[in-house]
Protein backbone atom coordinates (compact mmCIF):
# COMPACT_ATOMS: atom_id res chain seq x y z
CA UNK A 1 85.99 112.10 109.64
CA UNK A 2 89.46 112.79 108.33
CA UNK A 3 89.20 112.99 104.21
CA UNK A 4 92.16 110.88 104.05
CA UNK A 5 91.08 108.17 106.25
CA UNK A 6 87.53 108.03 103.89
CA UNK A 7 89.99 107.80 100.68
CA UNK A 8 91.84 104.69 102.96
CA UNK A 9 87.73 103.16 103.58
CA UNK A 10 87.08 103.78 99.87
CA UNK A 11 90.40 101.71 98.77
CA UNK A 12 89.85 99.01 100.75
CA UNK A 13 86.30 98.84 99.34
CA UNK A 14 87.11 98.63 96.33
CA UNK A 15 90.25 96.20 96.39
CA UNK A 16 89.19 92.96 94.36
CA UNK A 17 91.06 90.18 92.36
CA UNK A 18 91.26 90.85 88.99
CA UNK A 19 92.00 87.56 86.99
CA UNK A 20 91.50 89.05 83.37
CA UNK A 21 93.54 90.50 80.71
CA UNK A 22 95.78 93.41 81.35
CA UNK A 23 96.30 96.35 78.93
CA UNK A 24 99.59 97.20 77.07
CA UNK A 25 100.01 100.48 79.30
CA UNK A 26 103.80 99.93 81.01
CA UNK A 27 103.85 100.62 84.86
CA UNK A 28 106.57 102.63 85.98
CA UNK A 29 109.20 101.85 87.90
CA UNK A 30 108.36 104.66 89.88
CA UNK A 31 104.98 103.26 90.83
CA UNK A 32 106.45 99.77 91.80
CA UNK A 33 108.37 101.32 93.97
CA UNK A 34 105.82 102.99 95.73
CA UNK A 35 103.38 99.74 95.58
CA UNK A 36 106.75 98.04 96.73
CA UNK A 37 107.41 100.27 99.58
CA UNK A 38 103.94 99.72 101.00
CA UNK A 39 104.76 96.74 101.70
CA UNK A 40 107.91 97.50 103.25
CA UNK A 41 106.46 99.67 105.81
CA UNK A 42 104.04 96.77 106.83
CA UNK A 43 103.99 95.28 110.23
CA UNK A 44 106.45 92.24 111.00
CA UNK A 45 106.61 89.77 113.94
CA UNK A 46 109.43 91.28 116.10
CA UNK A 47 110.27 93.70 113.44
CA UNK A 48 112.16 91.09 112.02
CA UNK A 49 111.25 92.17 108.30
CA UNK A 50 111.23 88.81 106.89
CA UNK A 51 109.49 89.31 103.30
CA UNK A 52 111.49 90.36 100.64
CA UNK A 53 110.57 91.30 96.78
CA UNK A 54 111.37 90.76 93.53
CA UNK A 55 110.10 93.03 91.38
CA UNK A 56 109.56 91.74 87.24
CA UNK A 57 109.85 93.75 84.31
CA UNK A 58 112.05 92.50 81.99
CA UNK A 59 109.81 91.12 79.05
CA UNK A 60 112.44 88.25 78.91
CA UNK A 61 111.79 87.22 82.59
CA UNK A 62 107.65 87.93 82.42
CA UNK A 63 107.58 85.52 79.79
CA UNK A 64 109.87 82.31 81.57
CA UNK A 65 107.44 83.18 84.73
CA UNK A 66 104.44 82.96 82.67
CA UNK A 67 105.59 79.48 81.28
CA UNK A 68 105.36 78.66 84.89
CA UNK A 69 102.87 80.06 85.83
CA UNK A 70 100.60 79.49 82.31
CA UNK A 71 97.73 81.61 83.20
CA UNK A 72 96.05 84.41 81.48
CA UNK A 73 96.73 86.92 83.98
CA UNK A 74 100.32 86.53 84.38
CA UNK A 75 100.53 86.19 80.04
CA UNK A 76 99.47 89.59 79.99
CA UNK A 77 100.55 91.44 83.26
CA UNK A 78 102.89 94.22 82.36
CA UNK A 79 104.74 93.83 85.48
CA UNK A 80 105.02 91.16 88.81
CA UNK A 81 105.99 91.56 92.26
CA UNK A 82 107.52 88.11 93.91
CA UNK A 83 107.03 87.88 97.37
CA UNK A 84 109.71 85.86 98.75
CA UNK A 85 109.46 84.84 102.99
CA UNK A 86 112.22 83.48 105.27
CA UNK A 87 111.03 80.79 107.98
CA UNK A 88 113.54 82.58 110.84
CA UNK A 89 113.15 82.17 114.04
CA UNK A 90 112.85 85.56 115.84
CA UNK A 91 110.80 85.04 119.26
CA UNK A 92 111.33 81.87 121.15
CA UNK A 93 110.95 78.73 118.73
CA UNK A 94 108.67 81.05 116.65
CA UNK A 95 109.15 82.24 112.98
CA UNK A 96 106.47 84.88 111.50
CA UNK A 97 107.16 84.49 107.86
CA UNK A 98 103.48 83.57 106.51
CA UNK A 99 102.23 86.75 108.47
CA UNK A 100 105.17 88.71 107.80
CA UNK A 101 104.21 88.35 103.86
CA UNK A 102 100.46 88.39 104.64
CA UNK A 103 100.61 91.75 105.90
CA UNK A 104 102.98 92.65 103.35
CA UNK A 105 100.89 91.85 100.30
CA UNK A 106 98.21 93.54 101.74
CA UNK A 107 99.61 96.72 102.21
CA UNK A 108 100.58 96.04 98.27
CA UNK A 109 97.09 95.52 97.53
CA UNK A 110 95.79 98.42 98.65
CA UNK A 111 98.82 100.55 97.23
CA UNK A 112 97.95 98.68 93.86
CA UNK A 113 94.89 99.60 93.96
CA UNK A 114 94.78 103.12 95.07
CA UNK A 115 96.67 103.58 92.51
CA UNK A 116 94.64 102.72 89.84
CA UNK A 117 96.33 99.19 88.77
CA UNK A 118 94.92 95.41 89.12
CA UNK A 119 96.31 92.05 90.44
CA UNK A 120 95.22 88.65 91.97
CA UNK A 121 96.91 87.57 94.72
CA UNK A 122 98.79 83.73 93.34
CA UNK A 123 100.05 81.54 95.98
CA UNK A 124 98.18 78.09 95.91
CA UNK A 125 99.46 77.59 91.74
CA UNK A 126 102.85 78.53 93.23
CA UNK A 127 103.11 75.21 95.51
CA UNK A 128 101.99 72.54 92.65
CA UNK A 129 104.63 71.03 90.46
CA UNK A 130 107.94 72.97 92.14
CA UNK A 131 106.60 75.94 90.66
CA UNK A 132 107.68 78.40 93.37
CA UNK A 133 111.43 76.66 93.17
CA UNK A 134 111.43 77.22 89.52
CA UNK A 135 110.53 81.20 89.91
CA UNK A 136 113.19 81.19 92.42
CA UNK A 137 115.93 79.80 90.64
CA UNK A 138 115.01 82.22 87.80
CA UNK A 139 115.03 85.08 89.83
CA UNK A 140 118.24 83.68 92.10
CA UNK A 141 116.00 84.24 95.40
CA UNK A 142 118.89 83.11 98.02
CA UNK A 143 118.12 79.06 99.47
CA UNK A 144 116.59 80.45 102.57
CA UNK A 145 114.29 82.08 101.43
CA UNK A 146 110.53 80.80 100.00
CA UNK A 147 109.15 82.43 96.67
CA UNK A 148 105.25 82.54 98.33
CA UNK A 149 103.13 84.84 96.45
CA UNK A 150 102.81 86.42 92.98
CA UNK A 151 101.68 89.54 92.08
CA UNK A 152 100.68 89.98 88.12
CA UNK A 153 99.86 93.47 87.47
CA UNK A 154 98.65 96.33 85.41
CA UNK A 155 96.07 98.13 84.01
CA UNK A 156 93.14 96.11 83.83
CA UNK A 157 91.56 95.63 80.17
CA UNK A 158 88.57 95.01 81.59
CA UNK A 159 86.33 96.60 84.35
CA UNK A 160 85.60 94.18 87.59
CA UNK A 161 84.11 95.49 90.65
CA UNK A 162 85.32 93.70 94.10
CA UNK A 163 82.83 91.23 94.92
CA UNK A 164 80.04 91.65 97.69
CA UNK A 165 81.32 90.56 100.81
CA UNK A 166 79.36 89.02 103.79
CA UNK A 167 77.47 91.68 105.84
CA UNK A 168 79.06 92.69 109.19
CA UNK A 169 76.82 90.94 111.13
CA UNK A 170 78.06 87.20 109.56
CA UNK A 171 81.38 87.38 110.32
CA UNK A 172 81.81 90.27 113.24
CA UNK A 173 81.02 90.46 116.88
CA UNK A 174 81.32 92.48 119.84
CA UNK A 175 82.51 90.56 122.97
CA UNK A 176 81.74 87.25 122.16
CA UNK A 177 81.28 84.96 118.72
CA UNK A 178 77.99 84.19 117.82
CA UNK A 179 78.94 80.46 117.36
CA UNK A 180 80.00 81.03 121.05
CA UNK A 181 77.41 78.44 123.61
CA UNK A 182 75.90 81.29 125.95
């Protein structure tokens, strides 16, 4: 096997969701641009390239979003990437945002941590009490476009392992599901 592709197996082993404190380390610009671009180069429906970023960090700015978004993890993160979709129809009567960005923040994931940084993946805290709307007036994200995920990052305080997932065999199948009637 190719060394790199083992390096790709070991990141996405040992991607997790890290909800604790972050340290006072600064991330470079240079590094969220890379994490950023990641996610650029991610698949789109009809290579429409719907998702779009914002990326936080002005201290002035981390602190309105974090009386938003009051939780521990975004208090401390030492940078955030906004993942903003647009619901535009590009095949037939279809629009591929929700992928678009799914695919997106994955690819960010894995660039985050390969990199040797932490996040959680926000979205469900985002759609309680117009708290995506208020992000994206702060940040001026245009009307047609949806602030959808936040990304709180840095360099975690604390050490967390990704958590076990379910064997192969409970979720994967060759040729047919096993839920499938024979």
């Amino acid at each position: 096997m190719d060394p790199t592709s083992q390096d790709l197996f070991d990141i996405i082993a040992r991607r997790h969701c890290y909800r604790g404190p972050f340290k006072a380390d600064p991330v470079p610009r240079n590094d969220l641009q890379r994490i950023v671009q990641a996610g650029l180069q991610a698949p789109s429906g009809c290579n429409a390239q719907t998702t779009t970023f914002v990326i936080v960090d002005d201290p002035a700015l981390m602190a309105a979003i974090a009386d938003i978004v009051d939780r521990p993890v975004v208090r401390t993160a030492r940078a955030m990437i906004v993942c903003c979709i647009e619901h535009r129809v590009v095949y037939k009567d279809k629009s591929f945002g929700v992928e678009d960005c799914a695919a997106a923040v994955e690819n960010i994931l894995l660039a985050i941590t390969a990199l040797g940084y932490a996040t959680v993946w926000l979205d469900g805290v985002l759609r309680e009490d117009q708290r995506a709307a208020q992000i994206a007036k702060l940040l001026g994200v245009p009307a047609n476009r949806e602030v959808r995920i936040l990304l709180p990052l840095g360099c975690p305080a604390e050490p967390v392992e990704a958590k076990e997932k379910l064997p192969f065999d409970k979720r994967a199948w060759f040729n047919r599901h096993a839920a499938a009637p024979s």
